[in-house]
C-alpha atoms as a PDB file:
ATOM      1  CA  UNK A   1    -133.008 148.454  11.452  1.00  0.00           C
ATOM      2  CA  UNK A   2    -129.640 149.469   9.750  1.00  0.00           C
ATOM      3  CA  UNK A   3    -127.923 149.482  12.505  1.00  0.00           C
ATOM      4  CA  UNK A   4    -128.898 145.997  13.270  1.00  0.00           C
ATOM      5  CA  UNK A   5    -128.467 144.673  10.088  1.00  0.00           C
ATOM      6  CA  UNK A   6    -125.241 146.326  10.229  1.00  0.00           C
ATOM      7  CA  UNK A   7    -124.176 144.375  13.375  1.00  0.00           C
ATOM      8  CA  UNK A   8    -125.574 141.047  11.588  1.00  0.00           C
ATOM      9  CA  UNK A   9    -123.666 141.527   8.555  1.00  0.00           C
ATOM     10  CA  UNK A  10    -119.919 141.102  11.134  1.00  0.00           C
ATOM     11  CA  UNK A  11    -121.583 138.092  12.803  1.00  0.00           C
ATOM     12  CA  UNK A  12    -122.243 136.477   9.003  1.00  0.00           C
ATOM     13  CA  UNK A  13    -118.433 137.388   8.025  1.00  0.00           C
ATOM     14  CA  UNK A  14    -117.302 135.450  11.413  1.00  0.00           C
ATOM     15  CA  UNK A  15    -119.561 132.175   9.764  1.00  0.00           C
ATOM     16  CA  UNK A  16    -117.798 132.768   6.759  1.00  0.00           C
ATOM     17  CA  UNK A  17    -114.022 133.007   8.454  1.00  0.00           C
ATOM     18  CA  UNK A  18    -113.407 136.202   7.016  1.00  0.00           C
ATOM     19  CA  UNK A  19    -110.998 137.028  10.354  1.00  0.00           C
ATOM     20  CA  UNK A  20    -109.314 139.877   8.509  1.00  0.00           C
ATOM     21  CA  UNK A  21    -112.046 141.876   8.235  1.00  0.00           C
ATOM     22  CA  UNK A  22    -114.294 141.359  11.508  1.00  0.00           C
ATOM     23  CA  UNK A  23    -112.298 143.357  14.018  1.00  0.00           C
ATOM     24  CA  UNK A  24    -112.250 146.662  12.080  1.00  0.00           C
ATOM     25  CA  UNK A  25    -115.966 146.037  11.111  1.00  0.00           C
ATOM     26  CA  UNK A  26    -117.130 145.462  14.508  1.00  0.00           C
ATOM     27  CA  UNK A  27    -115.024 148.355  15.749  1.00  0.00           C
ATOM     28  CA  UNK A  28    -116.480 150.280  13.073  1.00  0.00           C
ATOM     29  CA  UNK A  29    -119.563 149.570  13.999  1.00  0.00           C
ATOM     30  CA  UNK A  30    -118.785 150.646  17.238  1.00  0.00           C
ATOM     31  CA  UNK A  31    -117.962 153.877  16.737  1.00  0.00           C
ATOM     32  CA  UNK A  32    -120.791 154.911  14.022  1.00  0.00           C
ATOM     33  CA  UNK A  33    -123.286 153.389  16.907  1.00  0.00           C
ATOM     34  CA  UNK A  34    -121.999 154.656  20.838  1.00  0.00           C
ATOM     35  CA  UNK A  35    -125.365 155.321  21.628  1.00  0.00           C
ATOM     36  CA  UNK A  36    -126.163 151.241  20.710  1.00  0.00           C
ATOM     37  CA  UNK A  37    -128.229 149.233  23.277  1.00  0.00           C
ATOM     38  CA  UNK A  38    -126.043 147.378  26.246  1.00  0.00           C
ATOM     39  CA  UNK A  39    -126.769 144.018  24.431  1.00  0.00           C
ATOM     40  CA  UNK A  40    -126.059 145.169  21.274  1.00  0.00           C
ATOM     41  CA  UNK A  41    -122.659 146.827  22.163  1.00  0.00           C
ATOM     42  CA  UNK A  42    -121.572 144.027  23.475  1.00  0.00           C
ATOM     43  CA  UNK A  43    -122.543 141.685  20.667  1.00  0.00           C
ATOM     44  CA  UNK A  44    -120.126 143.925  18.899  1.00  0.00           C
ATOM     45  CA  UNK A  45    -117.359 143.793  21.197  1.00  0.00           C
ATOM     46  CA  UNK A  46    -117.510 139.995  20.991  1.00  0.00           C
ATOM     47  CA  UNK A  47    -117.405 140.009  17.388  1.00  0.00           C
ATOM     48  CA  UNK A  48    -113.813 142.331  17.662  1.00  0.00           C
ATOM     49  CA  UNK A  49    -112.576 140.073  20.349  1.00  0.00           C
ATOM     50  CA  UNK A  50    -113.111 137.033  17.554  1.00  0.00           C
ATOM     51  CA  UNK A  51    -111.453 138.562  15.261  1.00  0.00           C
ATOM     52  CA  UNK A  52    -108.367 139.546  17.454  1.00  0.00           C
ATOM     53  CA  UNK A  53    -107.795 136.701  19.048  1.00  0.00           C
ATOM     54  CA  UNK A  54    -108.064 135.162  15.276  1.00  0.00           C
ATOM     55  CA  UNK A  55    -104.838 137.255  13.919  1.00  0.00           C
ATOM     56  CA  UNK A  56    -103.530 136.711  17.417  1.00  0.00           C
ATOM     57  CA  UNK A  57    -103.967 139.473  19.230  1.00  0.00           C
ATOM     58  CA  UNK A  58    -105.278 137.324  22.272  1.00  0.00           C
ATOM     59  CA  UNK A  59    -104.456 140.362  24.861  1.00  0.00           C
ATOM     60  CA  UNK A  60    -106.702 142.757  22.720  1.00  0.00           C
ATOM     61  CA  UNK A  61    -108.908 140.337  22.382  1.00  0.00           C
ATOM     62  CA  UNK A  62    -109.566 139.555  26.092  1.00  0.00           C
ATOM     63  CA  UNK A  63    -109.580 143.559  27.062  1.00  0.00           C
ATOM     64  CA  UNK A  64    -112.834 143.605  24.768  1.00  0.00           C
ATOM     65  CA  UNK A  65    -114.295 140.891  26.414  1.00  0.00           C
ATOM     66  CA  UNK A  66    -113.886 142.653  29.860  1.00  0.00           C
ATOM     67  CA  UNK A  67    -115.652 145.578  28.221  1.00  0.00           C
ATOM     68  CA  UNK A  68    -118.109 143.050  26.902  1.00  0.00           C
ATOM     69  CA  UNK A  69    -118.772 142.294  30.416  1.00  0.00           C
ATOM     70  CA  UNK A  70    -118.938 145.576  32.160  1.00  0.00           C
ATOM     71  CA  UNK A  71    -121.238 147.032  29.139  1.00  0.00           C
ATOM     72  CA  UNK A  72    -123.124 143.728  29.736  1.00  0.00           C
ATOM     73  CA  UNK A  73    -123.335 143.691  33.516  1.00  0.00           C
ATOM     74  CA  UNK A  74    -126.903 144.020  33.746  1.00  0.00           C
ATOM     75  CA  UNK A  75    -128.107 141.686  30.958  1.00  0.00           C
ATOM     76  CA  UNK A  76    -129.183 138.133  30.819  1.00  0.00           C
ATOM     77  CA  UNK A  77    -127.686 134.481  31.653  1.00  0.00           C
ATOM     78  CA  UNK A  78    -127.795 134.184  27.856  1.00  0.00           C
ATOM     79  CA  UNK A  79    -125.682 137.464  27.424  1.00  0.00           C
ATOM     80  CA  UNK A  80    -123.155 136.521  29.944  1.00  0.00           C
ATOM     81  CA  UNK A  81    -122.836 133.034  28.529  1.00  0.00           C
ATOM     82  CA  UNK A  82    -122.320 133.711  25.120  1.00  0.00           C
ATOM     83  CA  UNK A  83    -119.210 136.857  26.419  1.00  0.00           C
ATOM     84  CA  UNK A  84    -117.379 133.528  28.186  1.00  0.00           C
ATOM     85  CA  UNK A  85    -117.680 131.508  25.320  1.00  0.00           C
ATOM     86  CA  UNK A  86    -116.271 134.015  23.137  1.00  0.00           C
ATOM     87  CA  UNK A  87    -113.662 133.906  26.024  1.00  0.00           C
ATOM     88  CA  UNK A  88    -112.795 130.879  26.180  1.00  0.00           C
ATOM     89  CA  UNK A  89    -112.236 130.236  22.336  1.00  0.00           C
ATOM     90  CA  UNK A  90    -109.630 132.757  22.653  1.00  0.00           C
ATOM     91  CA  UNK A  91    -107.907 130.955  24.893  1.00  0.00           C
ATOM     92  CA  UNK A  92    -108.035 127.902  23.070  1.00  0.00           C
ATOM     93  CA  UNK A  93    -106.981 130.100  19.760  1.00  0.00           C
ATOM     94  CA  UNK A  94    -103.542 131.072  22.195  1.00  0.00           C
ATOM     95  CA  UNK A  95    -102.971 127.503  23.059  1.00  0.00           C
ATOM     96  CA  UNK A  96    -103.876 128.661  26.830  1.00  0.00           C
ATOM     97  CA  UNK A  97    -105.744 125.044  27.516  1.00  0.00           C
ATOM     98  CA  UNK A  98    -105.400 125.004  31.450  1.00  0.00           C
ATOM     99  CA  UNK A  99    -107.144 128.907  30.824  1.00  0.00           C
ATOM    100  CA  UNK A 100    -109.989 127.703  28.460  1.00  0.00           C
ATOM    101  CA  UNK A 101    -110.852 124.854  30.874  1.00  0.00           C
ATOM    102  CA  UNK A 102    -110.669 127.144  33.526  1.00  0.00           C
ATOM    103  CA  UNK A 103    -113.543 129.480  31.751  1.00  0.00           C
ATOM    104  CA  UNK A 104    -115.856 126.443  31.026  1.00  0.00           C
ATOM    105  CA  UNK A 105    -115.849 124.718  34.844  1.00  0.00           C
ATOM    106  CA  UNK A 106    -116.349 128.344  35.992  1.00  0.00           C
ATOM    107  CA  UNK A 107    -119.627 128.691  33.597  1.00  0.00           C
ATOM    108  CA  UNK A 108    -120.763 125.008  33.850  1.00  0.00           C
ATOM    109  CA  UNK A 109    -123.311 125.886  36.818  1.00  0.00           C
ATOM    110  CA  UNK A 110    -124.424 129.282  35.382  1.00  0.00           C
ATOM    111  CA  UNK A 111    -125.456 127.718  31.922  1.00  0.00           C
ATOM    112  CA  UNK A 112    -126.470 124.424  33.124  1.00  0.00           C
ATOM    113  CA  UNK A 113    -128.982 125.888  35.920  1.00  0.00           C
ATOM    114  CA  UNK A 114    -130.497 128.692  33.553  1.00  0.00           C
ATOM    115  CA  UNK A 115    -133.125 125.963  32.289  1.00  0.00           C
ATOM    116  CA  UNK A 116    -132.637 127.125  28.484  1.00  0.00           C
ATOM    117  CA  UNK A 117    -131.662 123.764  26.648  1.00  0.00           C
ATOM    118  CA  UNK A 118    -130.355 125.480  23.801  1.00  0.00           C
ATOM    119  CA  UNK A 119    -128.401 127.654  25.769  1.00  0.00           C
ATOM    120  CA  UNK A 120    -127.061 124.775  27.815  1.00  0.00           C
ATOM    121  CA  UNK A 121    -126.391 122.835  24.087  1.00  0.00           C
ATOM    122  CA  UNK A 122    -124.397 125.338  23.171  1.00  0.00           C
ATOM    123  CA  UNK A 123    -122.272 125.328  26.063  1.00  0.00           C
ATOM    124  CA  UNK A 124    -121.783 121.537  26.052  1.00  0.00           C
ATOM    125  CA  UNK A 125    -121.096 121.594  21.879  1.00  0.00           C
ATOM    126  CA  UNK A 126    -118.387 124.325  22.205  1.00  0.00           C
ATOM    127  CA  UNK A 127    -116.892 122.684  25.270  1.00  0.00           C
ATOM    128  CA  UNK A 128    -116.901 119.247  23.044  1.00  0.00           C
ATOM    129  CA  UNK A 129    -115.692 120.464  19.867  1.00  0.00           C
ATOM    130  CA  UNK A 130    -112.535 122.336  21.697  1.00  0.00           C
ATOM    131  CA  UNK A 131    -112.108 118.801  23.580  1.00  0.00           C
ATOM    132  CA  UNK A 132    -111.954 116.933  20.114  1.00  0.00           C
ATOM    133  CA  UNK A 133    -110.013 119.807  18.507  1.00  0.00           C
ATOM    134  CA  UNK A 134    -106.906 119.001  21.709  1.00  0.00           C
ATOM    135  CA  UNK A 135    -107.928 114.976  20.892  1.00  0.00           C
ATOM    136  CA  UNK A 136    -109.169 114.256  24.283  1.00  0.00           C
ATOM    137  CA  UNK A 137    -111.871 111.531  22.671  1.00  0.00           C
ATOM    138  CA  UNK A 138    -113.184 110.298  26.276  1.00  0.00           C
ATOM    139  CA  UNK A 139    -113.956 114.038  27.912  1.00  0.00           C
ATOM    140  CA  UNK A 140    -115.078 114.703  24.540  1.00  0.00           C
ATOM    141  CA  UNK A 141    -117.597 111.855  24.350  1.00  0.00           C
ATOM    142  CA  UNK A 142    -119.213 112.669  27.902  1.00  0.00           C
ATOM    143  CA  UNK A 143    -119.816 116.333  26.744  1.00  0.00           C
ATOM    144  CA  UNK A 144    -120.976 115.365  23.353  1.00  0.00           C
ATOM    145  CA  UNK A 145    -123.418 112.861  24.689  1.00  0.00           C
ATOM    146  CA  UNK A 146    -124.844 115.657  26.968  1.00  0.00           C
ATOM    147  CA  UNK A 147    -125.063 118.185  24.495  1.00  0.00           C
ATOM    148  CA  UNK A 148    -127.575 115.815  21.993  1.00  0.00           C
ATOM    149  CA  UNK A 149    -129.680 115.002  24.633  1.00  0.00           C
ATOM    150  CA  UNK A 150    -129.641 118.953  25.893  1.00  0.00           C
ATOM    151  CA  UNK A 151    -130.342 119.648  21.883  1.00  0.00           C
ATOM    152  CA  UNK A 152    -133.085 117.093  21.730  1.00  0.00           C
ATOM    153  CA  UNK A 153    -135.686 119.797  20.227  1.00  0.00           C
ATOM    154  CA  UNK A 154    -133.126 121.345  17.881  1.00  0.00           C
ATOM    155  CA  UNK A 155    -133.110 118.874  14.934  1.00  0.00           C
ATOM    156  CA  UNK A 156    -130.192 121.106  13.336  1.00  0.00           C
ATOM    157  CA  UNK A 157    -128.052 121.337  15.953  1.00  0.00           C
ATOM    158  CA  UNK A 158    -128.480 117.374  16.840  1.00  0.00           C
ATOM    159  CA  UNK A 159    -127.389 116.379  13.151  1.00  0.00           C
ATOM    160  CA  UNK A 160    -124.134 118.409  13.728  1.00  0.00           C
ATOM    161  CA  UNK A 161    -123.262 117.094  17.503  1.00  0.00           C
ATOM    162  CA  UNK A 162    -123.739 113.687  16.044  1.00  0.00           C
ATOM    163  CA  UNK A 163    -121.373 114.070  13.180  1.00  0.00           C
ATOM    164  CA  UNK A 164    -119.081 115.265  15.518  1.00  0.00           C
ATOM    165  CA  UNK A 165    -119.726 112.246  17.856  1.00  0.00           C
ATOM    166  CA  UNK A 166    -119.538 109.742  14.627  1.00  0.00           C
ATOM    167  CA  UNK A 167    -115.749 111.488  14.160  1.00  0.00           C
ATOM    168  CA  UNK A 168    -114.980 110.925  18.325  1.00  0.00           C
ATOM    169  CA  UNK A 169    -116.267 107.577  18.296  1.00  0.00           C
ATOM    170  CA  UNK A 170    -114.313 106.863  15.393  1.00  0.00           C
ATOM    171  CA  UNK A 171    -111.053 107.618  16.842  1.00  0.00           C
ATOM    172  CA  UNK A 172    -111.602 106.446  20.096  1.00  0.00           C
ATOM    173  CA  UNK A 173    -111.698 102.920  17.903  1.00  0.00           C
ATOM    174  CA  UNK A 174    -115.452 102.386  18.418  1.00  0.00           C
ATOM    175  CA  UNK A 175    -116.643 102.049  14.497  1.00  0.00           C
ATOM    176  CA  UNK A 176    -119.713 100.656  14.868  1.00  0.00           C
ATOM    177  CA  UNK A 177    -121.437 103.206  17.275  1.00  0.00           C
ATOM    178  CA  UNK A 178    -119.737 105.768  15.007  1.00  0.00           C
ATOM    179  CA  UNK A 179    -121.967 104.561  11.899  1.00  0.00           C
ATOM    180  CA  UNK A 180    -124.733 104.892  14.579  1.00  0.00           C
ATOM    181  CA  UNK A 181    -123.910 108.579  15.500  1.00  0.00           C
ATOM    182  CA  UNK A 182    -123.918 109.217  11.480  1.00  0.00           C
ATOM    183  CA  UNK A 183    -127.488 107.436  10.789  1.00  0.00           C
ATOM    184  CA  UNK A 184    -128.714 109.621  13.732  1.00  0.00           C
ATOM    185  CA  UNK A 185    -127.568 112.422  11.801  1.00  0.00           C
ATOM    186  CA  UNK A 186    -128.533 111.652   8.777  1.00  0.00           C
ATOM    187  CA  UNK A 187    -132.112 111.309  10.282  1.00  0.00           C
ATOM    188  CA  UNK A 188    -131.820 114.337  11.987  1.00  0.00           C
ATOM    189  CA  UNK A 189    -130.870 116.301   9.164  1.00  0.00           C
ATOM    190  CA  UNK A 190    -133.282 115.340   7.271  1.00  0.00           C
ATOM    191  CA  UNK A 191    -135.768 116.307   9.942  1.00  0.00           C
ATOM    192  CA  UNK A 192    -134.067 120.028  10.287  1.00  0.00           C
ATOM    193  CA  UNK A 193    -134.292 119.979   6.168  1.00  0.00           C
ATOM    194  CA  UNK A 194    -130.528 120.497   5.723  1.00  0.00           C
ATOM    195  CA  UNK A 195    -129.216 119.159   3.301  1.00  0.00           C
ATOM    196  CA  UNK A 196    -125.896 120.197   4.046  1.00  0.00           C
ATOM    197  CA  UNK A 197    -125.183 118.388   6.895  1.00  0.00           C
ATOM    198  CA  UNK A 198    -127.138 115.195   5.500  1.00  0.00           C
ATOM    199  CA  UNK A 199    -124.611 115.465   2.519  1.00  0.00           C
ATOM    200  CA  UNK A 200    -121.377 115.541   5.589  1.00  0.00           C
ATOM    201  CA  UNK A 201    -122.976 113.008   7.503  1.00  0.00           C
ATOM    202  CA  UNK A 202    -123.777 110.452   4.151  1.00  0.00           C
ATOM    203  CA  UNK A 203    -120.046 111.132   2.695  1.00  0.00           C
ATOM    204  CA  UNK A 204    -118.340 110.529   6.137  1.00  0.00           C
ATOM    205  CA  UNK A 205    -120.496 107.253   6.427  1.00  0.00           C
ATOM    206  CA  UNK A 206    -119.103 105.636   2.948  1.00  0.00           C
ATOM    207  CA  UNK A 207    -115.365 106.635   4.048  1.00  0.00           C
ATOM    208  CA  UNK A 208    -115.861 104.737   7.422  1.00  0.00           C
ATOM    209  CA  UNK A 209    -117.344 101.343   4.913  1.00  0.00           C
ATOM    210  CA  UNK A 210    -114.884 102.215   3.244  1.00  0.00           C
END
């Protein structure tokens, strides 16, 4: 149980952007825990290759994801998924766009055809919120609007795709469907009882009356 808690304590500090410190805590972790399961090793070897690739080490970074995936070999869709993911954000992180887009049209038909919505949600979202982060609205739209309707049981996860839509809609010059994308949220929110995201989604709404 303290091991695990251990492990969930790196993934908390990677919420809260604490980059400095992740890499040596997951390595850490690491190396208190060899004996760790397959899945759990390579949760941790994500979490190092996150913080890497945030203080640039993007090389570093990538040789733990390869570990990632040979410690991971025999583990789920899910596992495999999430190690790509990780993947391609450090790409994106190096400015390597042609590499990034490279990782997600290579993944598309594993996490699309795994039938887990939430998996293929989180796909989509990441995939869409890199897209918006480069300010490619219209690719950005088309993955955004499949990611909601992928998220359709996830209340939580719909409020946040739609705030991000509301922003993508906005500067792709469509206002009033951007309002739209914020009521959803709002609605949504509500629904997931978080407050937080309710708050985003009511604030950005009164600066786009405004």
């Amino acid at each position: 149980t303290r091991r695990r808690a251990k492990l969930r304590l790196v993934e908390v500090a990677v919420l809260l952007g604490e980059a400095a410190q992740v890499s040596r805590r997951a390595a850490a972790w690491r190396r208190e825990h060899p004996d760790a399961a397959p899945a759990e090793m390579a949760r941790a070897l994500r979490l190092e290759a996150t913080g890497l690739a945030r203080e640039g080490r993007t090389e570093c970074a990538l040789g733990r994801l390869e570990e990632a995936d040979r410690v991971g070999a025999e583990s789920s869709v899910a596992e495999r998924v999430e190690t790509a993911l990780v993947r391609a954000q450090v790409h994106a992180l190096a400015g390597r766009f042609d590499e990034e887009d490279g990782v997600y049209a290579a993944l598309r038909p594993l996490a699309l055809a795994a039938g887990d919505d939430r998996l293929a949600a989180r796909f989509l979202a990441q995939e869409a919120r890199g897209l918006l982060d480069r300010r490619e609205y219209g690719r950005a739209l088309v993955r955004l609007d499949e990611a909601i309707a992928a998220a359709a049981d996830e209340p939580a996860e719909r409020a946040a795709l739609s705030i991000d839509l509301a922003a993508t809609l906005y500067h792709s010059g469509q206002a009033e469907r951007s309002e739209a994308a914020l009521g959803d949220a709002i609605v949504a929110a509500a629904a997931a009882g978080r407050e937080d995201l309710s708050r985003i989604a009511r604030s950005n709404r009164v600066e786009l009356l405004l």
